[in-house]
C-alpha atoms as a PDB file:
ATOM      1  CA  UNK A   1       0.000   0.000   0.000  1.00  0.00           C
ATOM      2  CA  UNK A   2       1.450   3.395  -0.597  1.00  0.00           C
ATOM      3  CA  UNK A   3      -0.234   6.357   0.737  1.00  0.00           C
ATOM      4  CA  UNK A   4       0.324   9.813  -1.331  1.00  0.00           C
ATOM      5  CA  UNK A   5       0.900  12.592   1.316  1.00  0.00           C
ATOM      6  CA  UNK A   6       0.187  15.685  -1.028  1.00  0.00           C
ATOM      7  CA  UNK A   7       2.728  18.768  -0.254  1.00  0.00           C
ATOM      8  CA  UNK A   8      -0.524  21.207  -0.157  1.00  0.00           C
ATOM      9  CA  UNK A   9      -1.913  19.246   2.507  1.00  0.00           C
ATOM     10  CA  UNK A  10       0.525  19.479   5.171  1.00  0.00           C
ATOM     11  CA  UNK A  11       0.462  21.961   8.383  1.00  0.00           C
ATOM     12  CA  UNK A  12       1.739  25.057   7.603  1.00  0.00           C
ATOM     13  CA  UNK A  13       3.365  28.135   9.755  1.00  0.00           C
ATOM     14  CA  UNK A  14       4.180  31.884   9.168  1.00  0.00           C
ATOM     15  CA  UNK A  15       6.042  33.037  11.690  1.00  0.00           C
ATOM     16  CA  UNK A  16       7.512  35.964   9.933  1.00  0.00           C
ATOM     17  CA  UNK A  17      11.562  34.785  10.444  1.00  0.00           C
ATOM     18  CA  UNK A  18      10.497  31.409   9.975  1.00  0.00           C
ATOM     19  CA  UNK A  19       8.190  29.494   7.152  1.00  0.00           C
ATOM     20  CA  UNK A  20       7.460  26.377   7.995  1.00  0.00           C
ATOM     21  CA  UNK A  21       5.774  23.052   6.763  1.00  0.00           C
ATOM     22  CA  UNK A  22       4.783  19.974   8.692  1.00  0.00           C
ATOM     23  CA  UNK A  23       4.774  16.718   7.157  1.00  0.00           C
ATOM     24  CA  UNK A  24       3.275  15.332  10.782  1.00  0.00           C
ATOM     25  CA  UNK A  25       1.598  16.814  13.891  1.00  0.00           C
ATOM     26  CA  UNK A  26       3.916  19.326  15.561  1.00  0.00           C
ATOM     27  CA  UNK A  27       3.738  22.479  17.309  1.00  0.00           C
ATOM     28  CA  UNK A  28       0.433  24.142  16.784  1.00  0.00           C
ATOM     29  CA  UNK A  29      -0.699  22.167  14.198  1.00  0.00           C
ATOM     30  CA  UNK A  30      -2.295  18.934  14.820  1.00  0.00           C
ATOM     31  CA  UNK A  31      -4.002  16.136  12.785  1.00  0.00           C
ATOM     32  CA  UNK A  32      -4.935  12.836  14.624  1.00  0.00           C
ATOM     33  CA  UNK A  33      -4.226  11.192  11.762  1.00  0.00           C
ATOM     34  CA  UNK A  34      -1.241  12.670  10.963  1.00  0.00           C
ATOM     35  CA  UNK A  35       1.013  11.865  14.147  1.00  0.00           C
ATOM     36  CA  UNK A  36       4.194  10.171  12.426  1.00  0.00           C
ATOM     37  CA  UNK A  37       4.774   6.725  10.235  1.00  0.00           C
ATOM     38  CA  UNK A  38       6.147   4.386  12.761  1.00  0.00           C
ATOM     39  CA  UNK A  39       9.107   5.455  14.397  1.00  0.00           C
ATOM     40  CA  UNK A  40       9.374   8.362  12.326  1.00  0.00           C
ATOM     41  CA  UNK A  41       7.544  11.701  14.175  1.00  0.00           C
ATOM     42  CA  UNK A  42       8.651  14.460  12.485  1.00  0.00           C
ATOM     43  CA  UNK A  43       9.287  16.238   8.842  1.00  0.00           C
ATOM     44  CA  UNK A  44       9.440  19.765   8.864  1.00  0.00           C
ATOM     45  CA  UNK A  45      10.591  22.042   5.599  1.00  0.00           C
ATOM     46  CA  UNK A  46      11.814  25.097   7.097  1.00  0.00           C
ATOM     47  CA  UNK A  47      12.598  28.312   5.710  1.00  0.00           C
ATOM     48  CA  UNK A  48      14.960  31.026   8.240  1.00  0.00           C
ATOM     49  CA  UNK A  49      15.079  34.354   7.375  1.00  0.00           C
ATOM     50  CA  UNK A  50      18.503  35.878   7.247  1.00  0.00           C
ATOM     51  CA  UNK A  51      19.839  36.813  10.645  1.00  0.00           C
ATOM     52  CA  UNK A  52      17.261  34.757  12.750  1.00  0.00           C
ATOM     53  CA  UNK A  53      17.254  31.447  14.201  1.00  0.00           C
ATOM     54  CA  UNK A  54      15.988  29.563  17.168  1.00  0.00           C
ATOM     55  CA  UNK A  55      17.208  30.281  20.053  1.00  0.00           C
ATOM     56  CA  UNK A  56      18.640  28.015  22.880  1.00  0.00           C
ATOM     57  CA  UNK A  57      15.845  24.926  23.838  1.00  0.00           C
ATOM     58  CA  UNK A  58      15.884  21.844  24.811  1.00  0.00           C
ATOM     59  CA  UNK A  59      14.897  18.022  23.522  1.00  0.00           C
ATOM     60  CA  UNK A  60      14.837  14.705  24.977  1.00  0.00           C
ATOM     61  CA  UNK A  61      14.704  11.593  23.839  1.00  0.00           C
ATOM     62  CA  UNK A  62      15.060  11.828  20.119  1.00  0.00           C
ATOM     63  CA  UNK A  63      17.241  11.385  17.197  1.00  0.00           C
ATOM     64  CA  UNK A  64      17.239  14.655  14.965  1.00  0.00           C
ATOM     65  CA  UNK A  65      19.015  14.723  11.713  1.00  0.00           C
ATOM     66  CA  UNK A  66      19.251  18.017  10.030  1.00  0.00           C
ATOM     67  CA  UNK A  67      19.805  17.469   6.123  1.00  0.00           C
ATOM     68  CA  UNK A  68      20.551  21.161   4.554  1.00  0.00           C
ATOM     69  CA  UNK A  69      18.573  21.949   0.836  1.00  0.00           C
ATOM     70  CA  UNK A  70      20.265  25.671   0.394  1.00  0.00           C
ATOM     71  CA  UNK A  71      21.847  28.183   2.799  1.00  0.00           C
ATOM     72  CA  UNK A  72      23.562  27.517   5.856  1.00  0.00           C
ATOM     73  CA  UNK A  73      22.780  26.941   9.679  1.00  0.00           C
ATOM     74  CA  UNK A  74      24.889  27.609  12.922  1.00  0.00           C
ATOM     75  CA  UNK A  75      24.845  25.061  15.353  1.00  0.00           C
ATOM     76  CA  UNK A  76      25.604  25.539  19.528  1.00  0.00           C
ATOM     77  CA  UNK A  77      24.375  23.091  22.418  1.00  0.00           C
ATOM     78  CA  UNK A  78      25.200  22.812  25.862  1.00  0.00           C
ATOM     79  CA  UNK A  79      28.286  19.872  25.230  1.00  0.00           C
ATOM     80  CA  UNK A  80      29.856  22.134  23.747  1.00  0.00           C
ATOM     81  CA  UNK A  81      29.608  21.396  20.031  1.00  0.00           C
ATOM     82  CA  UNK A  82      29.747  24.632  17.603  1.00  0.00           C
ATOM     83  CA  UNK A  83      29.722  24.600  13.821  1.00  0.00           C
ATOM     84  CA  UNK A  84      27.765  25.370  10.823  1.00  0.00           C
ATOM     85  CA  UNK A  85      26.484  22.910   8.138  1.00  0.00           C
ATOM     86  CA  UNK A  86      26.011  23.831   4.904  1.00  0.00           C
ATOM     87  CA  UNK A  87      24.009  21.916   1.350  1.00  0.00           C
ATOM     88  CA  UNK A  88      26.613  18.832   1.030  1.00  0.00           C
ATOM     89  CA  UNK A  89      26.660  18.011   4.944  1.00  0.00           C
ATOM     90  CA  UNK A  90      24.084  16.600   7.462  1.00  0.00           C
ATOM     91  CA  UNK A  91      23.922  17.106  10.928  1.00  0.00           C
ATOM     92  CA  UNK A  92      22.918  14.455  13.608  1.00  0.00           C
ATOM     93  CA  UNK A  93      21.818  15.379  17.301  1.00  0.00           C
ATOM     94  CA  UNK A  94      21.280  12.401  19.824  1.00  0.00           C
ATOM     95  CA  UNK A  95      18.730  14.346  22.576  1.00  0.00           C
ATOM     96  CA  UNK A  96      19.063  11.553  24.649  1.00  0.00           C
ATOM     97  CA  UNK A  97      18.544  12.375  28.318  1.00  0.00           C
ATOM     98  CA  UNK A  98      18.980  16.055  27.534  1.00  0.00           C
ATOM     99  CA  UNK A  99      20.497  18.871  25.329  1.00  0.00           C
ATOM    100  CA  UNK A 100      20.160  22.411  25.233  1.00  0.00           C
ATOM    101  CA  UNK A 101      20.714  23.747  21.490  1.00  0.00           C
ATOM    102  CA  UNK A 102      20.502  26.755  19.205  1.00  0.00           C
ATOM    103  CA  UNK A 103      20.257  27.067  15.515  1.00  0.00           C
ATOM    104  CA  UNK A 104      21.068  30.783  13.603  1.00  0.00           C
ATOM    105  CA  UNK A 105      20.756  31.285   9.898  1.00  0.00           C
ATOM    106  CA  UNK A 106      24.061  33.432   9.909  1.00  0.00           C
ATOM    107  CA  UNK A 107      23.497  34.698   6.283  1.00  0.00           C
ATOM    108  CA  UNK A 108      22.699  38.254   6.394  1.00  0.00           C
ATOM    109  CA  UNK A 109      20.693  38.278   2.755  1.00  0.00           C
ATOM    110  CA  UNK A 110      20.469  34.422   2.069  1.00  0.00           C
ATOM    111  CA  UNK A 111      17.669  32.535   3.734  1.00  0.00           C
ATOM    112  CA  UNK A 112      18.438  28.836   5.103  1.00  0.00           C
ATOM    113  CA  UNK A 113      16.099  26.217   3.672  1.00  0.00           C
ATOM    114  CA  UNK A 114      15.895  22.658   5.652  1.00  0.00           C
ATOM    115  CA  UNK A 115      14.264  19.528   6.501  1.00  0.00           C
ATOM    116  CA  UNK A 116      14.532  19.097   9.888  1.00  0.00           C
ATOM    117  CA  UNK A 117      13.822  15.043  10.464  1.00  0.00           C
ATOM    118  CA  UNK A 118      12.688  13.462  14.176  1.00  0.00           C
ATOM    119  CA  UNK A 119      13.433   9.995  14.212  1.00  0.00           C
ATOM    120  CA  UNK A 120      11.897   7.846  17.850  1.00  0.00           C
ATOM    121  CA  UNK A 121      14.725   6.039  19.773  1.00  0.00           C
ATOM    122  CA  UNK A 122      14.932   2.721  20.785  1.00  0.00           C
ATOM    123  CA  UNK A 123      16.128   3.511  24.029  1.00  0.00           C
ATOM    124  CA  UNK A 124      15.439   6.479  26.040  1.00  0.00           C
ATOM    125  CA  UNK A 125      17.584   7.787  28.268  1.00  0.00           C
ATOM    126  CA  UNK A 126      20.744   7.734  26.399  1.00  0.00           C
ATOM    127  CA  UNK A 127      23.767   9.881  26.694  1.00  0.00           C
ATOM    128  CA  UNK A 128      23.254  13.145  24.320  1.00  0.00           C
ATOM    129  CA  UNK A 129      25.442  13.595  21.591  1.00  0.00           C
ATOM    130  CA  UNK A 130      26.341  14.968  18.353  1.00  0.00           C
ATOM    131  CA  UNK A 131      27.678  14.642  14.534  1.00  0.00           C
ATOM    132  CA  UNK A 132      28.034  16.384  11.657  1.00  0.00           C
ATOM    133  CA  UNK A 133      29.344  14.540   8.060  1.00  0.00           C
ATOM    134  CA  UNK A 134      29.924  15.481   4.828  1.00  0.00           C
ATOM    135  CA  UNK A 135      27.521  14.217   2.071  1.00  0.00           C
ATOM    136  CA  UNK A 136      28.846  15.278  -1.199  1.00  0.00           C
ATOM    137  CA  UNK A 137      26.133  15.380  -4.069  1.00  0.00           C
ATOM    138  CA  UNK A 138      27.333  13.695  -6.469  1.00  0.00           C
ATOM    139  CA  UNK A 139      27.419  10.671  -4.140  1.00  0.00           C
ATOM    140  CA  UNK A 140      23.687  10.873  -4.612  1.00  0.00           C
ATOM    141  CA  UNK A 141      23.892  10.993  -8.311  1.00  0.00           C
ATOM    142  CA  UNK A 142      21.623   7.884  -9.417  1.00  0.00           C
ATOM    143  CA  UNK A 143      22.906   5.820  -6.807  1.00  0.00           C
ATOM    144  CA  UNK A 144      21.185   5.501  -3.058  1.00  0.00           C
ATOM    145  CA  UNK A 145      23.376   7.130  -0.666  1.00  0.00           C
ATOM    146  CA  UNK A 146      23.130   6.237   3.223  1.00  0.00           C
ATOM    147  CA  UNK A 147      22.730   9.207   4.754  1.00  0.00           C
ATOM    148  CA  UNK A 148      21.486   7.786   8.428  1.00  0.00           C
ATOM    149  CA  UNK A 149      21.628   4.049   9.831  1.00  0.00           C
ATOM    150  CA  UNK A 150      21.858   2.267  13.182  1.00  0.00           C
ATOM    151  CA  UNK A 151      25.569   1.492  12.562  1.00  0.00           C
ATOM    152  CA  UNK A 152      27.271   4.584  10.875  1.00  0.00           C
ATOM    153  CA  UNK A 153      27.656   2.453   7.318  1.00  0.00           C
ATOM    154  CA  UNK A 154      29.424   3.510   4.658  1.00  0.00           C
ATOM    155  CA  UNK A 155      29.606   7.046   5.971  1.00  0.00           C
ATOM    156  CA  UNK A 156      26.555   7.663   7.444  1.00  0.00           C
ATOM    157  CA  UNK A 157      25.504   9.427  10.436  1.00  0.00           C
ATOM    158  CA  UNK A 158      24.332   7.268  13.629  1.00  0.00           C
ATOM    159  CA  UNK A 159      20.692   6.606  15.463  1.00  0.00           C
ATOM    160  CA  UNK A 160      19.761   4.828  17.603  1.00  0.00           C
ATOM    161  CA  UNK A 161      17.269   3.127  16.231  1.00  0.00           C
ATOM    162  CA  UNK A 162      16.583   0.470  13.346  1.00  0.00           C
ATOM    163  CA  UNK A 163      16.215   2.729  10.738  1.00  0.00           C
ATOM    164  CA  UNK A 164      17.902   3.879   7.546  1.00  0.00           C
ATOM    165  CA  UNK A 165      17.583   7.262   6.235  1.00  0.00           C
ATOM    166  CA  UNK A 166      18.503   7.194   2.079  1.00  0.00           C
ATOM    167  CA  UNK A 167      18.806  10.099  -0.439  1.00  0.00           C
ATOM    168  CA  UNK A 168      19.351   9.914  -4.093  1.00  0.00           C
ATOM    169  CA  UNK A 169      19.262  11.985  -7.232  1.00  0.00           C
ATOM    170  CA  UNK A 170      17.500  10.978  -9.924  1.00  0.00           C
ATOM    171  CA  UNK A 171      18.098  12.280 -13.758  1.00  0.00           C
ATOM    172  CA  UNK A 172      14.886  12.550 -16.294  1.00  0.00           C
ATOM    173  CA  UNK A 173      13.874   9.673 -17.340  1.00  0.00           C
ATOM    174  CA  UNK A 174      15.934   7.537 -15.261  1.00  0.00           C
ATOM    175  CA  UNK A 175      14.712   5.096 -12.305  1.00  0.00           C
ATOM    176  CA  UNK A 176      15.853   3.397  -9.432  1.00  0.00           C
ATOM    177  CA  UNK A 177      14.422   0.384  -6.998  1.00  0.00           C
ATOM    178  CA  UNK A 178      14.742  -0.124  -3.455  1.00  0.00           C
ATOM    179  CA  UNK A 179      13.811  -3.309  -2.068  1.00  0.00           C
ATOM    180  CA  UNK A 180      12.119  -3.326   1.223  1.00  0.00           C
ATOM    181  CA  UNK A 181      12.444  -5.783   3.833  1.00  0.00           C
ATOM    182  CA  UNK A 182       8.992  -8.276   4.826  1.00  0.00           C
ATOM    183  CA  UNK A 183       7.602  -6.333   7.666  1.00  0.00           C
ATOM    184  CA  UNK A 184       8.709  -3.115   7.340  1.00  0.00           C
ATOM    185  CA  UNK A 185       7.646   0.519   6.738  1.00  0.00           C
ATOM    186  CA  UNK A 186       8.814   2.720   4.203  1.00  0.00           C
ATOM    187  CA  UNK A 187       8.681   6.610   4.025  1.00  0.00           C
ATOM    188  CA  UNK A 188       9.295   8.446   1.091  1.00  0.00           C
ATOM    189  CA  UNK A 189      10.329  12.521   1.061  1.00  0.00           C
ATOM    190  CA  UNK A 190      10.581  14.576  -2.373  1.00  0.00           C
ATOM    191  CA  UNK A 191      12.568  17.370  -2.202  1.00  0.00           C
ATOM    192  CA  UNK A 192      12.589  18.758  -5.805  1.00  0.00           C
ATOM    193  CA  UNK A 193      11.378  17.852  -8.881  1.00  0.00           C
ATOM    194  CA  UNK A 194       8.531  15.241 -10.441  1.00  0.00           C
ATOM    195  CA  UNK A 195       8.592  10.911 -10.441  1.00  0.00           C
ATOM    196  CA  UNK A 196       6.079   8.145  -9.894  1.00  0.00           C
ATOM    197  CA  UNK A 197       6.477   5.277  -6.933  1.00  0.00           C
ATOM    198  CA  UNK A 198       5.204   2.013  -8.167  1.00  0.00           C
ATOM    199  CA  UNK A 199       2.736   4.332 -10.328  1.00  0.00           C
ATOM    200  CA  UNK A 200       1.753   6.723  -8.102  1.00  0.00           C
ATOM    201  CA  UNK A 201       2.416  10.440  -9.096  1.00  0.00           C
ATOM    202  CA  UNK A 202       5.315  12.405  -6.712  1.00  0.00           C
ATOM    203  CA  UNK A 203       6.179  16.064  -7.255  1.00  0.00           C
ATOM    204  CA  UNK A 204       8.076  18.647  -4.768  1.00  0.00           C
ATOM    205  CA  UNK A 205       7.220  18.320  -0.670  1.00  0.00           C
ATOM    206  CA  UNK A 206       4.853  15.519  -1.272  1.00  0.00           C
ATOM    207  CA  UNK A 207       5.866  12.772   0.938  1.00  0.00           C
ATOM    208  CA  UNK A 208       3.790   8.780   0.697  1.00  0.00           C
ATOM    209  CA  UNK A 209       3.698   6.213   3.270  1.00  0.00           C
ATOM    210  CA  UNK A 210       4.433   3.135   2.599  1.00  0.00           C
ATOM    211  CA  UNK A 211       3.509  -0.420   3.864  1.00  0.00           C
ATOM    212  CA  UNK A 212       3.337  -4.387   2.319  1.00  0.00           C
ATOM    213  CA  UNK A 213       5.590  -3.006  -0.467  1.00  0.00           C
ATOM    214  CA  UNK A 214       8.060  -5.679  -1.175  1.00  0.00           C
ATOM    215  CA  UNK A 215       9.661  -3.809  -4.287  1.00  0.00           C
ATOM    216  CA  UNK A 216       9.913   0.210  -4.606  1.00  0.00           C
ATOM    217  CA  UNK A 217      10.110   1.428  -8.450  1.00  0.00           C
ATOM    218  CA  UNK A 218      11.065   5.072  -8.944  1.00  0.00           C
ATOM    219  CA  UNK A 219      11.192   6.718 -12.499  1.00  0.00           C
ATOM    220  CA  UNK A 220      11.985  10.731 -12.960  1.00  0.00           C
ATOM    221  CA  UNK A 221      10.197  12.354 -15.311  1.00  0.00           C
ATOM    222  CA  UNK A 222      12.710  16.032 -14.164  1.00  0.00           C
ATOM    223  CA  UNK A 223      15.550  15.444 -12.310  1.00  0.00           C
ATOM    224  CA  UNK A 224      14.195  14.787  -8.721  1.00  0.00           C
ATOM    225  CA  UNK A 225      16.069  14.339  -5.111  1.00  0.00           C
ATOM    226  CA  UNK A 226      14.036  12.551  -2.568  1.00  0.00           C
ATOM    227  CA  UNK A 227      14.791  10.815   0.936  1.00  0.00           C
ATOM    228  CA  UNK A 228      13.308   7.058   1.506  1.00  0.00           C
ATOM    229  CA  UNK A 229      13.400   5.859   5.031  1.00  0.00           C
ATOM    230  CA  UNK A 230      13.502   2.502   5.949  1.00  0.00           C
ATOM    231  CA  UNK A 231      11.516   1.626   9.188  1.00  0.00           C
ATOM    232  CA  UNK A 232      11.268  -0.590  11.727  1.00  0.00           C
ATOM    233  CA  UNK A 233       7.870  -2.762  12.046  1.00  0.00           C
ATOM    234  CA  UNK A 234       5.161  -0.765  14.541  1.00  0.00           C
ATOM    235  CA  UNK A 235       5.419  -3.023  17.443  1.00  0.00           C
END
């Protein structure tokens, strides 16, 4: 089954410095149905004005990966950790059992465009920590590139949970297949551009849900760059 999440139908937020759409339930916006797909709770496509940012707050218990579409972001939270991640890098943040943070668009004219990606833990109660990597583009370039996984494969960044965050780049014309595991959930993300899943129509910020899919077929009609995450079973 596969489960079209249309970009126009997603929560959406003006907050002046900050533009903001929700893929899932989060902040003021709410939808009962909408609360996450499995243990992945939230999607948000943020846009930071120049010179603004969030200031210092706190999480717990969650995995946040940070995955930059233009612009950059300044990053500071009580371990310690200080940096700024730019298109071509991700950012990881393990909330564990508690971290302070901050994030600053320090562009004064260029405004920072992100998904910002909550991914459930395993286990709560962890020690915090953090990570930043490099993920060149054209390591995305019609290939899947880990971006995210359990383990830190083949470059990725670390969570801790059972999951595996993927992004690829897909030319016109050209597909690519993912094979999904019996049991498991799959989530996809398009960033830009236009393709069909197993037939079903995808274009820019729509996202699809996906269950009892043993084969995933994805053909570009316009270059397109999307994220598929590979989930865990709901226990």
């Amino acid at each position: 089954m596969i489960q079209v999440r249309p970009s126009a139908a997603r929560g959406y937020a003006d907050h002046g410095w900050l533009r903001a759409r929700h893929s899932f339930s989060f902040a003021d916006y709410y939808d009962a149905d909408e609360m996450g797909w499995g243990a992945l709770r939230v999607i948000n496509e943020d846009r930071v004005a120049p010179g603004t940012g969030f200031g210092r707050h706190g999480h717990r218990d969650m995995e946040i990966v940070t995955y930059i579409l233009s612009g950059a972001l300044e990053h500071q939270d009580s371990l310690g950790h200080g940096g700024i991640i730019r298109r071509g890098e991700v950012q990881r943040m393990t909330a564990g059992k508690g971290i302070l943070h901050s994030e600053f668009n320090p562009s004064p004219d260029e405004e920072t465009h992100l998904l910002q990606i909550w991914i459930e833990p395993a286990q709560r109660g962890t020690p915090a920590s953090y990570e930043q990597q490099a993920l060149p583009l054209d390591e995305l370039r019609g290939r899947w590139r880990l971006v995210a996984s359990p383990d830190g494969a083949d470059g990725s960044t670390t969570i801790g949970q059972d999951a595996r965050l993927w992004a690829t780049v897909v030319a016109p014309g050209e597909g690519i297949e993912y094979a999904l595991p019996t049991g498991r959930l799959a989530y996809v993300q398009v960033i830009y551009g236009q393709l069909t899943l197993n037939g079903e129509a995808l274009a820019a910020g729509d996202g699809a849900k996906i269950v009892d899919e043993s084969t995933l077929k994805f053909l570009a009609s316009e270059e397109a760059e999307f994220l598929l995450f590979d989930l865990p079973p709901v226990a």
